[in-house]
N, C-alpha and C. Protein backbone atom coordinates (compact mmCIF):
# COMPACT_ATOMS: atom_id res chain seq x y z
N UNK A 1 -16.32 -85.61 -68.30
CA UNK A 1 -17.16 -85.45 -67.14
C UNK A 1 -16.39 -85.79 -65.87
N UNK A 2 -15.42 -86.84 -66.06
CA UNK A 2 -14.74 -87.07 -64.46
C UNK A 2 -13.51 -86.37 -64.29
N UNK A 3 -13.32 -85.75 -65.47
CA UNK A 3 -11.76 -84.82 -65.75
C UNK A 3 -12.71 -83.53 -64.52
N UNK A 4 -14.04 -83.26 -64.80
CA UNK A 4 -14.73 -82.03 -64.66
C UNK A 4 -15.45 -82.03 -63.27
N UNK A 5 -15.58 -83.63 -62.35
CA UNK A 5 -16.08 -83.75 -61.33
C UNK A 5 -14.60 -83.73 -60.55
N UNK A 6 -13.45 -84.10 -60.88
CA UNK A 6 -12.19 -84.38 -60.35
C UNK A 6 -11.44 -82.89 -59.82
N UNK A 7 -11.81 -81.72 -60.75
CA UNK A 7 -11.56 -80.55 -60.17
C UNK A 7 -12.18 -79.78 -59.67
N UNK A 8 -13.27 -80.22 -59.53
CA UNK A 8 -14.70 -79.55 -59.03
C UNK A 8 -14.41 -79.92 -57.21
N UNK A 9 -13.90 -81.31 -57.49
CA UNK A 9 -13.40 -81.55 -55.76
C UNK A 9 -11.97 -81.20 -55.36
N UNK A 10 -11.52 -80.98 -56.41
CA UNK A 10 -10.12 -79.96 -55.56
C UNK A 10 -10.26 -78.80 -55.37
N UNK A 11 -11.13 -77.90 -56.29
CA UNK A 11 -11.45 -76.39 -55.79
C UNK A 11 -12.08 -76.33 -54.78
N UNK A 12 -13.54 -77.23 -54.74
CA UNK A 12 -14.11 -76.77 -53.04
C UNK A 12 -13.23 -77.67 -52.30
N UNK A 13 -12.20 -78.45 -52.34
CA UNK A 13 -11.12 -78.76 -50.89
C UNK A 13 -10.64 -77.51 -51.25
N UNK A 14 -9.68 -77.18 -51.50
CA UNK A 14 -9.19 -76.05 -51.88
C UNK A 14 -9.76 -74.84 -50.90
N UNK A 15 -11.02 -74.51 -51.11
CA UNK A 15 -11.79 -73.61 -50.32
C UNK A 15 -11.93 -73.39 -49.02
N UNK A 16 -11.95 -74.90 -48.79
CA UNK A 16 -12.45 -75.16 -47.09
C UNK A 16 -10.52 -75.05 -46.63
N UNK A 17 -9.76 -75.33 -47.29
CA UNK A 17 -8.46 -75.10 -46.43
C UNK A 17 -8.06 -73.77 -46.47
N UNK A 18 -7.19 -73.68 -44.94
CA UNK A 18 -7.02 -71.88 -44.65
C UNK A 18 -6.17 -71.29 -45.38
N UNK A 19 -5.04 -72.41 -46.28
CA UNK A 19 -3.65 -71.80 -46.51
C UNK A 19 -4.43 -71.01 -48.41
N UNK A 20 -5.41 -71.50 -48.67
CA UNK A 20 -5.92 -71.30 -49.99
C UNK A 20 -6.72 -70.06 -49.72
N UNK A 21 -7.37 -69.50 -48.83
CA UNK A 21 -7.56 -68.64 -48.40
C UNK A 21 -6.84 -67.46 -47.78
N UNK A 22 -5.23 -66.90 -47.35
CA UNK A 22 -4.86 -66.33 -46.95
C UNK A 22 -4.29 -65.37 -47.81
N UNK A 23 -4.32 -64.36 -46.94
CA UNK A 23 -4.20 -62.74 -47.52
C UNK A 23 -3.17 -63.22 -48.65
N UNK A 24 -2.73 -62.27 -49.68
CA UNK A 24 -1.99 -61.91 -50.13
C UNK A 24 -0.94 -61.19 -49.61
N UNK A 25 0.76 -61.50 -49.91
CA UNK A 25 1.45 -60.93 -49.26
C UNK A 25 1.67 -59.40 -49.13
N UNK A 26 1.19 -58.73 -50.22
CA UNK A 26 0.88 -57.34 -49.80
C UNK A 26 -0.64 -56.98 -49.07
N UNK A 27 -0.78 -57.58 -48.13
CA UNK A 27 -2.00 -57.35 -47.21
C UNK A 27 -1.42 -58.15 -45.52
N UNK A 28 -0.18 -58.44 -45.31
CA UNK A 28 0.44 -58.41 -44.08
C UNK A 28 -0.45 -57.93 -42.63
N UNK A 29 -0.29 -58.13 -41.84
CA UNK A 29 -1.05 -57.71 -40.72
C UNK A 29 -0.15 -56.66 -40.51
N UNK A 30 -0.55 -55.21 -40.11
CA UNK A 30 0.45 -54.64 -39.55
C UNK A 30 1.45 -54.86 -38.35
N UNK A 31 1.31 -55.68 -37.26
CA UNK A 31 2.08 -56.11 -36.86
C UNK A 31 3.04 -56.59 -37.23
N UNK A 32 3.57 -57.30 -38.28
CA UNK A 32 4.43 -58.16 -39.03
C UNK A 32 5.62 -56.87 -39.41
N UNK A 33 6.82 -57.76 -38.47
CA UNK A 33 8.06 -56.50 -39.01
C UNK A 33 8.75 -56.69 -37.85
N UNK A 34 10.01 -55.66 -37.12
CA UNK A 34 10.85 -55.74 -36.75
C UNK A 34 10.18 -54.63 -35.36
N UNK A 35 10.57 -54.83 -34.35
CA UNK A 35 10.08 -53.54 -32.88
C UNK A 35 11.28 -53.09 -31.99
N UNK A 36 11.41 -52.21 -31.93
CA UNK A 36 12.25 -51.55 -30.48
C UNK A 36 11.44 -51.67 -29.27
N UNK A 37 11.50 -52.26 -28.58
CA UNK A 37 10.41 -52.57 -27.30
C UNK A 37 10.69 -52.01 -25.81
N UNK A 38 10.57 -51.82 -25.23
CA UNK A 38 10.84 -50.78 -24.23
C UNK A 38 9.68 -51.90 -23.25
N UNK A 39 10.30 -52.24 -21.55
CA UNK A 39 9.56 -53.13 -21.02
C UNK A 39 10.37 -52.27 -19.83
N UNK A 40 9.89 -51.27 -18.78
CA UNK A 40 10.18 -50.58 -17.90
C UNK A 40 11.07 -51.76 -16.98
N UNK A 41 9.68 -52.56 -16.07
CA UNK A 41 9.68 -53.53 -15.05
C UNK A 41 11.01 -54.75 -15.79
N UNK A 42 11.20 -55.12 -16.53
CA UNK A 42 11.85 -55.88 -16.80
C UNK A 42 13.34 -56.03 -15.95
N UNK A 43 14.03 -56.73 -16.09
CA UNK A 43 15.73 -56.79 -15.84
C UNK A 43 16.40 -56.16 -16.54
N UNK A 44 15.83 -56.00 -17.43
CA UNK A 44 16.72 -55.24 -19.05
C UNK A 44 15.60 -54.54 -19.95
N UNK A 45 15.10 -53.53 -19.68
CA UNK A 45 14.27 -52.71 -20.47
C UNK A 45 14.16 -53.06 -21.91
N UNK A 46 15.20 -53.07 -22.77
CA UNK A 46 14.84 -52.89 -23.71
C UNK A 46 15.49 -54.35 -24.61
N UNK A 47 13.95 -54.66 -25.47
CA UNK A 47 14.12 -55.96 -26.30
C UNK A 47 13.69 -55.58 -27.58
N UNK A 48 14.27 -56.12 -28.51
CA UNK A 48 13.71 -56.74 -29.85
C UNK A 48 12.84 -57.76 -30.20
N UNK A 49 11.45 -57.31 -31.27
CA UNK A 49 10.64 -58.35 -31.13
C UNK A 49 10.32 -57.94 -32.69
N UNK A 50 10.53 -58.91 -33.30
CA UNK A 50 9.89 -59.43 -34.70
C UNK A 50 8.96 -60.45 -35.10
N UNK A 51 7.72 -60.24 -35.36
CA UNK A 51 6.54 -60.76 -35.77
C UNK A 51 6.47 -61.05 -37.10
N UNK A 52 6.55 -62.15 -37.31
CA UNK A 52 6.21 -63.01 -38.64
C UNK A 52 4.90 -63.00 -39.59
N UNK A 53 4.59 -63.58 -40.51
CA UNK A 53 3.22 -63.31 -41.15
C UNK A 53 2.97 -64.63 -40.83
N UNK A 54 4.00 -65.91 -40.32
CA UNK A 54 3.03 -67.05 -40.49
C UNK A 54 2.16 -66.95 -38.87
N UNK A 55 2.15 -66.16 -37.88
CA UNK A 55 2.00 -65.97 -36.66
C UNK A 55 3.04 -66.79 -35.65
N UNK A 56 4.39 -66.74 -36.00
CA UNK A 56 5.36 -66.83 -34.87
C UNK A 56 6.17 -65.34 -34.28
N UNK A 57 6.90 -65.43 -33.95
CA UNK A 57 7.80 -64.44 -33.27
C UNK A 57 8.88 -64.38 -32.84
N UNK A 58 9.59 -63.27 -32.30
CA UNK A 58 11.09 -63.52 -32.04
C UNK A 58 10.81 -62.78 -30.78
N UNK A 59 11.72 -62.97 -29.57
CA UNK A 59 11.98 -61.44 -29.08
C UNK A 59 13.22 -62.48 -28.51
N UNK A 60 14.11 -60.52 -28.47
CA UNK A 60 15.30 -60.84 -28.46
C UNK A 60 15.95 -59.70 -27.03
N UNK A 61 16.94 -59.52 -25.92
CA UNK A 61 17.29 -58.60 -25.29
C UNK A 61 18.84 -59.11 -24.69
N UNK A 62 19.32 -58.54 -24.32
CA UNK A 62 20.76 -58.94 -23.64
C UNK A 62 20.76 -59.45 -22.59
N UNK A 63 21.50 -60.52 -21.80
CA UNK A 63 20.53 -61.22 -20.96
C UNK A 63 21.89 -60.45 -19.58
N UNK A 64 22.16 -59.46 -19.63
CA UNK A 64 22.50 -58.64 -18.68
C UNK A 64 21.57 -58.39 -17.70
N UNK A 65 20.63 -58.22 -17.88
CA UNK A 65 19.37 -57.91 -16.57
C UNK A 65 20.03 -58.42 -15.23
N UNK A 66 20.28 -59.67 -14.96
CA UNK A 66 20.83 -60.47 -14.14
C UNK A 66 21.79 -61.51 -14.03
N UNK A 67 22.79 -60.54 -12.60
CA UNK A 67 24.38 -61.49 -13.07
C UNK A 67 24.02 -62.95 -12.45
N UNK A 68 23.17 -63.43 -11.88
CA UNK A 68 22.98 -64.77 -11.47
C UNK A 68 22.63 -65.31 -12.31
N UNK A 69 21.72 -65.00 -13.72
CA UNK A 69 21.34 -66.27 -14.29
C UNK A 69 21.26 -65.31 -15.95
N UNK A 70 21.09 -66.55 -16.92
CA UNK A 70 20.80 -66.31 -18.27
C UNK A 70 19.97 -66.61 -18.66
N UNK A 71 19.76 -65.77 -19.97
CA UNK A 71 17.83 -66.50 -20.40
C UNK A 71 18.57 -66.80 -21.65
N UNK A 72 17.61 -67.44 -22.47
CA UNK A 72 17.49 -67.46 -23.81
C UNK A 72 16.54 -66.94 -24.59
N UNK A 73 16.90 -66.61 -26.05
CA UNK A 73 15.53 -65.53 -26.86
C UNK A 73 14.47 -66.31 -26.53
N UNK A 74 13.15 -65.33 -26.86
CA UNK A 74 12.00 -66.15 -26.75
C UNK A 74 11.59 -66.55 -27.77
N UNK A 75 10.85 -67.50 -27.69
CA UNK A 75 9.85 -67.71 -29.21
C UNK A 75 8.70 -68.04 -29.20
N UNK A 76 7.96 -67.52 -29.81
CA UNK A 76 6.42 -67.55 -29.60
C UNK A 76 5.69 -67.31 -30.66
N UNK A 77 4.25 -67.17 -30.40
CA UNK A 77 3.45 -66.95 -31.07
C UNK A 77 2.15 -65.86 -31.09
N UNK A 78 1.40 -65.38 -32.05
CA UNK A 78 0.85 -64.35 -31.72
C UNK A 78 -0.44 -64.32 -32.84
N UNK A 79 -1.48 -63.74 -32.58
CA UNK A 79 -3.20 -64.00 -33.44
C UNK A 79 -3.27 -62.42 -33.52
N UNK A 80 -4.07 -61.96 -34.32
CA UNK A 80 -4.62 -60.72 -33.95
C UNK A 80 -5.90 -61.24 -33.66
N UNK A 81 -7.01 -60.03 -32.75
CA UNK A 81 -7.85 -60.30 -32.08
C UNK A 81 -8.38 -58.62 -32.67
N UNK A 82 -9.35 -58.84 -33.56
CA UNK A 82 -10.11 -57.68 -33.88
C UNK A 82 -9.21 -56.27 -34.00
N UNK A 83 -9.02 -55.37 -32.62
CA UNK A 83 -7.78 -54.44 -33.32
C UNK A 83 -6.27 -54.23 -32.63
N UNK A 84 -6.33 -55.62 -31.50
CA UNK A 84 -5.52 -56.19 -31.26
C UNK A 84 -4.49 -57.15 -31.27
N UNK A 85 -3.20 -57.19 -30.69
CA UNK A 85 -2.70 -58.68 -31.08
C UNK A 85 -2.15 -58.68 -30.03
N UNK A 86 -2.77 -60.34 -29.64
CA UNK A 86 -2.26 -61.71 -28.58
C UNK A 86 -1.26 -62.52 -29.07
N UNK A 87 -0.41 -62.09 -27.76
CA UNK A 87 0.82 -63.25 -28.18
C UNK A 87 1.52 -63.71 -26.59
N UNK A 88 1.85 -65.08 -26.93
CA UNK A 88 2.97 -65.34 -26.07
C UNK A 88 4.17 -65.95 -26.12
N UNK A 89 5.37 -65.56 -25.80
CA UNK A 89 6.58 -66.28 -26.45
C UNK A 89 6.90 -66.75 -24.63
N UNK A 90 7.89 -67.83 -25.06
CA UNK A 90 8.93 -68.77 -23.81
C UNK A 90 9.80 -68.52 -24.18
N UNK A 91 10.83 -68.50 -22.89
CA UNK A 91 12.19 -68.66 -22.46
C UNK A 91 12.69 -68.97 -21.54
N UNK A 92 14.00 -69.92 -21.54
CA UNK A 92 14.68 -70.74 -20.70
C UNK A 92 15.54 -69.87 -20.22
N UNK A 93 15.68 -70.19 -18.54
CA UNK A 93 16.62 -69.47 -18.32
C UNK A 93 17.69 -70.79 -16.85
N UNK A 94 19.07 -69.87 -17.47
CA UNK A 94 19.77 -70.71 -16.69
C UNK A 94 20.89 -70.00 -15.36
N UNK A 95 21.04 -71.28 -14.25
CA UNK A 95 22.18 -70.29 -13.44
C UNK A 95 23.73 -70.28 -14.36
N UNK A 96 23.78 -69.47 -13.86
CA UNK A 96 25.24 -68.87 -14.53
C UNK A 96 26.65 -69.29 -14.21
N UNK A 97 26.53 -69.83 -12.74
CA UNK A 97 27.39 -70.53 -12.61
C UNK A 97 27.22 -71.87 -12.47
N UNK A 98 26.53 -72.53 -12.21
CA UNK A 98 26.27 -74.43 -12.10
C UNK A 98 25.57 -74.62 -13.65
N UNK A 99 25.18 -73.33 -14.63
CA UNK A 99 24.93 -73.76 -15.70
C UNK A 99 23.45 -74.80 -16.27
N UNK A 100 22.59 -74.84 -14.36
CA UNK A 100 21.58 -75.70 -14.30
C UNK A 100 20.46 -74.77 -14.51
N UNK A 101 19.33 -75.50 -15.06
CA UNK A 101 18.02 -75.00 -15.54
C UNK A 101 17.33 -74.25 -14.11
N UNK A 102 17.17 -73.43 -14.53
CA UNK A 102 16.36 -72.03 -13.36
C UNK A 102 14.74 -72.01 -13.80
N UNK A 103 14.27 -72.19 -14.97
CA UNK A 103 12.89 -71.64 -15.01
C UNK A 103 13.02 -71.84 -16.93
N UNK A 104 11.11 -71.79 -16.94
CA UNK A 104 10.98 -71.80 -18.06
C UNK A 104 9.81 -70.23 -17.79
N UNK A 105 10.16 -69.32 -18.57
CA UNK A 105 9.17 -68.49 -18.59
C UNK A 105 8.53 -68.27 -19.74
N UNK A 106 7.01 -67.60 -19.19
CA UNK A 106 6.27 -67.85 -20.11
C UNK A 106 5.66 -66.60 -20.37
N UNK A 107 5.22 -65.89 -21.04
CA UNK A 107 5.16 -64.34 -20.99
C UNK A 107 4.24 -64.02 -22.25
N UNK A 108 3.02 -63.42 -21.66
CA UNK A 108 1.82 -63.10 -22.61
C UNK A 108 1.20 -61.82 -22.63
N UNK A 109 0.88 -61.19 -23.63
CA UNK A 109 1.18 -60.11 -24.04
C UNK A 109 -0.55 -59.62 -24.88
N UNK A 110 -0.84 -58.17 -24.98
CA UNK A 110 -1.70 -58.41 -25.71
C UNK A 110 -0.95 -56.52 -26.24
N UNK A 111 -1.39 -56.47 -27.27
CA UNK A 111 -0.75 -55.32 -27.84
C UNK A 111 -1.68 -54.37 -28.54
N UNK A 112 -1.85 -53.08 -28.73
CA UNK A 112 -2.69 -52.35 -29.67
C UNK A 112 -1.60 -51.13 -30.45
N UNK A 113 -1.76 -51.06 -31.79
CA UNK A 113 -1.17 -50.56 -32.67
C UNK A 113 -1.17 -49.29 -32.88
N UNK A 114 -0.73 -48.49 -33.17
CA UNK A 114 -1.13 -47.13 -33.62
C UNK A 114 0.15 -46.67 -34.52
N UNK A 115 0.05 -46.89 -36.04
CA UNK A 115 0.73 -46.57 -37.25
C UNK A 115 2.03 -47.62 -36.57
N UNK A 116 3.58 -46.60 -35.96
CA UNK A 116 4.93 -47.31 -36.12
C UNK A 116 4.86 -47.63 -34.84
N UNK A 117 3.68 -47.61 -33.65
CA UNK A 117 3.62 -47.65 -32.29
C UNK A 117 2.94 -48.97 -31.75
N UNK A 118 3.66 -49.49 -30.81
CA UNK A 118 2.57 -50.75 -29.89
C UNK A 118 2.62 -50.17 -28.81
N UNK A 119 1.81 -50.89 -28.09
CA UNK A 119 1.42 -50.53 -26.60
C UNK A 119 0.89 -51.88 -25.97
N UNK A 120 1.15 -52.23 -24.49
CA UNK A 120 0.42 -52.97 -23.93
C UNK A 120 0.84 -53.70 -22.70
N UNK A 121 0.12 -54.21 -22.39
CA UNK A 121 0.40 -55.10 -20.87
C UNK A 121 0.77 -56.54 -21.16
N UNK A 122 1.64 -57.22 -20.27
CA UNK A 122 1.66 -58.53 -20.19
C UNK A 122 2.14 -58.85 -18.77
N UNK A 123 1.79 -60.14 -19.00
CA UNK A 123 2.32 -61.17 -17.62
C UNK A 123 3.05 -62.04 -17.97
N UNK A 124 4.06 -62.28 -16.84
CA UNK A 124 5.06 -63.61 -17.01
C UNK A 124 4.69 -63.91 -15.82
N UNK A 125 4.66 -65.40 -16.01
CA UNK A 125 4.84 -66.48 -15.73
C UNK A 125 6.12 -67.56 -15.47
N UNK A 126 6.70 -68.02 -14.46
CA UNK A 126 7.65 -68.52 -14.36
C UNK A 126 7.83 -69.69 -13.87
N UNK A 127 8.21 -71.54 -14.33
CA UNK A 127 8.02 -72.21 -13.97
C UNK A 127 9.29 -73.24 -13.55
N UNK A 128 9.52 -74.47 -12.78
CA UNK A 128 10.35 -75.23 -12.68
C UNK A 128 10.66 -76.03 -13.39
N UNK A 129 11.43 -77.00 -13.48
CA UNK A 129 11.58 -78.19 -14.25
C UNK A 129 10.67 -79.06 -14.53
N UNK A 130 9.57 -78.77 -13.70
CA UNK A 130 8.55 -80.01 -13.28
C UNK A 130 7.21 -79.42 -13.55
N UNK A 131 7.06 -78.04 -14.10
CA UNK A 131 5.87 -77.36 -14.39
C UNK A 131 5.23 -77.00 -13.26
N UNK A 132 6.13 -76.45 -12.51
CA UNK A 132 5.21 -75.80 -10.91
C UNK A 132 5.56 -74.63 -11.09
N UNK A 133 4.17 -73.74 -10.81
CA UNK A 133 4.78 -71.92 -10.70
C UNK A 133 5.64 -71.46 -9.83
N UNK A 134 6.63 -71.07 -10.30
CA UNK A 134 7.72 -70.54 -8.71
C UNK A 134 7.69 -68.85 -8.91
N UNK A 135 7.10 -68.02 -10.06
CA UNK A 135 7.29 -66.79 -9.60
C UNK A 135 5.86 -65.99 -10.53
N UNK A 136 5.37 -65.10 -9.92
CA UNK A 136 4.15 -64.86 -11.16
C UNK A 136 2.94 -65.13 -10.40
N UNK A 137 1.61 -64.69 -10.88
CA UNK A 137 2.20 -63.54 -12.29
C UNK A 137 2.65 -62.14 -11.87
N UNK A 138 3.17 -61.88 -12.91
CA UNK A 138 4.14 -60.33 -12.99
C UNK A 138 3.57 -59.59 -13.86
N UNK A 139 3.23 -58.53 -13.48
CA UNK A 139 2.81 -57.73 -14.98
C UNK A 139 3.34 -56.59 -14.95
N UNK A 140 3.90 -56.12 -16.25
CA UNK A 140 4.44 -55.00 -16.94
C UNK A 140 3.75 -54.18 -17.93
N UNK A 141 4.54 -53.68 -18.54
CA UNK A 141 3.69 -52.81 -19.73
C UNK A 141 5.01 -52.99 -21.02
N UNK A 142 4.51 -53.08 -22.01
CA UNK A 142 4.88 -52.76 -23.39
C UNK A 142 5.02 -51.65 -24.30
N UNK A 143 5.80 -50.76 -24.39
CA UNK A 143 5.83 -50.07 -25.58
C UNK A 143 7.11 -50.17 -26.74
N UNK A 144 6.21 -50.02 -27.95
CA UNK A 144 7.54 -49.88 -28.70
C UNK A 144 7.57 -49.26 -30.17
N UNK A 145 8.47 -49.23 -30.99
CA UNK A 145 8.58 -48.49 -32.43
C UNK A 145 9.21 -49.51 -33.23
N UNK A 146 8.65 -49.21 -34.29
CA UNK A 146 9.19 -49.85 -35.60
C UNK A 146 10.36 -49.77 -36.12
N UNK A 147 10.88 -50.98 -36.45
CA UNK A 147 12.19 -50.52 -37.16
C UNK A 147 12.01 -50.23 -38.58
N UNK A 148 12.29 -49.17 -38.99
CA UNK A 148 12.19 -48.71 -40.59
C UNK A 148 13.73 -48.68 -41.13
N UNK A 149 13.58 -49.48 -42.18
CA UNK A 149 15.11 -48.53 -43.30
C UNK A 149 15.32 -47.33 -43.09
């Protein structure tokens, strides 16, 4: 009987936690995978952005846009929202020659899918050392394609 009350309370814990509940890995969000991203307004049009299943992210671009300063990749995070997905990743960026901190940007995104296609708008946000806005918001647009084998 307490062998039988003892697992009776690990299945319903079990239940109530999210990780015991989540999809199976062949049921992925379609978002999840590798993107060619195309960002017109940007410094550098075109980035790489890979979406995870645990809901983090990558995006990645050459930080050529501008010879005064450097960024670093972003990293972020992202939800789907009914037949959308919200995300926002950060990145540091630095001057190029004194090598001193320029901004932390912050850049949020909301995306809609269609098969190997995204689409969408975002804003950046750009801040100081001290968390004061110095540029923003900015808004652009998003498109991009899947990377397939």
């Amino acid at each position: 009987m307490r062998r039988s009350l003892i697992a009776s309370f690990f299945l319903a814990a079990c239940l109530f936690t999210p990780a015991c509940r989540q999809s199976p890995p062949n049921q992925l969000h379609p978002i999840v995978g590798t993107w060619f991203v195309k960002t017109p307004e940007a410094p550098f049009p075109f980035h790489m952005f890979t979406f995870h299943a645990d809901g983090t992210m990558l995006q990645s671009n050459p930080d050529a846009g501008d010879p005064r300063t450097s960024d670093s990749n972003g990293l972020g995070v992202w939800v789907a929202e009914g037949g959308k997905v919200r995300g926002k990743f950060v990145e540091v960026t630095a001057d190029r020659t004194t090598r001193n901190f320029v901004s932390r940007g912050e850049i949020s995104f909301t995306l809609t899918l269609a098969g190997n296609n995204l689409s969408g708008p975002l804003t950046a946000n750009f801040y100081d050392a001290a968390g004061k806005l110095i540029s923003g918001p900015l808004a652009a647009t998003l498109t991009g394609e899947r990377v397939l084998p």
